[in-house]
Protein backbone atom coordinates (compact mmCIF):
# COMPACT_ATOMS: atom_id res chain seq x y z
CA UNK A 1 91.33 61.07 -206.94
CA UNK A 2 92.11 62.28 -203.36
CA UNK A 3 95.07 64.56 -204.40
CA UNK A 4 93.38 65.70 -207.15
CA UNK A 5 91.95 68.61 -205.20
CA UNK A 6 94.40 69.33 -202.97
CA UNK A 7 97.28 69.68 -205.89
CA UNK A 8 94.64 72.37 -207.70
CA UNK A 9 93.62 74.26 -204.80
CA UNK A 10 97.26 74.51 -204.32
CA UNK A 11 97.66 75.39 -207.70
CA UNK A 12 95.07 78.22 -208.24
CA UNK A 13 97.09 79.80 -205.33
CA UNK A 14 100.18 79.40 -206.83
CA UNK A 15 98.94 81.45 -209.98
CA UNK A 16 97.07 83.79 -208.34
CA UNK A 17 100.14 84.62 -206.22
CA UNK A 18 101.88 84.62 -209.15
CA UNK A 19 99.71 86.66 -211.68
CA UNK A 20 98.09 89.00 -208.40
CA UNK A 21 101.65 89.88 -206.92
CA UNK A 22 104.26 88.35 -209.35
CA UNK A 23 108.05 90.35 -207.81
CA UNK A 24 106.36 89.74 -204.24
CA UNK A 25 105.96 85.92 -204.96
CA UNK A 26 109.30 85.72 -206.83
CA UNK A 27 110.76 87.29 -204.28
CA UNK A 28 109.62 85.00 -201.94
CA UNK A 29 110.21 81.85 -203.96
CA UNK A 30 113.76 82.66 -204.31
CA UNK A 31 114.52 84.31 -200.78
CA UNK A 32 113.25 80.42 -199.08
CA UNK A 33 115.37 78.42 -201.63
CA UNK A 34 118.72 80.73 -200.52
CA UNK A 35 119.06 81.96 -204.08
CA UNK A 36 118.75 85.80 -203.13
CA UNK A 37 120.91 87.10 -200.14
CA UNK A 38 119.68 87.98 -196.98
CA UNK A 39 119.33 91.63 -196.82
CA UNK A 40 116.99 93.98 -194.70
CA UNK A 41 115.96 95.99 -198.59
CA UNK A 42 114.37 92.11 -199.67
CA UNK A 43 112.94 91.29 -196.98
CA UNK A 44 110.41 94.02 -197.48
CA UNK A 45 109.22 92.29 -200.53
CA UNK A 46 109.11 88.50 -198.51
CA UNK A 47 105.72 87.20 -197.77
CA UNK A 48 106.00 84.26 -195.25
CA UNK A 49 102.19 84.17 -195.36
CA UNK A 50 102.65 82.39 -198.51
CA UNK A 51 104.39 79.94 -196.75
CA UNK A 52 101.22 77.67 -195.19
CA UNK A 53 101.62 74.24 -195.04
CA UNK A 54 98.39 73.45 -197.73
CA UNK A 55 100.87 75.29 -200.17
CA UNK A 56 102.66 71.94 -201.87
CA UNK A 57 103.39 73.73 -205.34
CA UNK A 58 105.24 76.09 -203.93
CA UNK A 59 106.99 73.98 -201.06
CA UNK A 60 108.33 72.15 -204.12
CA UNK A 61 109.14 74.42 -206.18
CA UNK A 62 111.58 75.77 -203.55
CA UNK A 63 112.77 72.58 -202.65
CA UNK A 64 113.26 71.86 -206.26
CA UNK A 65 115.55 75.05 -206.49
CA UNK A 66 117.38 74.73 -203.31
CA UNK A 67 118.54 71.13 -204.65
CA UNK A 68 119.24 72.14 -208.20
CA UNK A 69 120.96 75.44 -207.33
């Protein structure tokens, strides 16, 4: 029951990135798993903010990518 809230707060600001801001967050998600190049033009669109450590969705979903990929 303890993660329970923790998973959906991280969650609802996954989606709201998402839905709010959705190249900004893609960006971002695929800049931190090394699937886009590093190049001065995307890293305009990079948001490290996003990056705060209550974020676990979206510290595994880059994980996830930067195994798989």
């Amino acid at each position: 029951m303890s993660l329970m809230p923790l998973l959906f707060r991280s969650l609802v600001r996954l989606v709201s990135s998402l839905v709010g801001r959705p190249a900004t967050s893609v960006t971002t998600i695929l800049y931190y798993s090394d699937l886009l190049p590093r190049n001065t033009n995307l890293e305009r669109l990079v948001r490290p903010d996003m990056l705060d450590r209550e974020n676990y969705l979206l510290h595994f979903l880059i994980n996830l990518l930067r195994c798989f990929w």
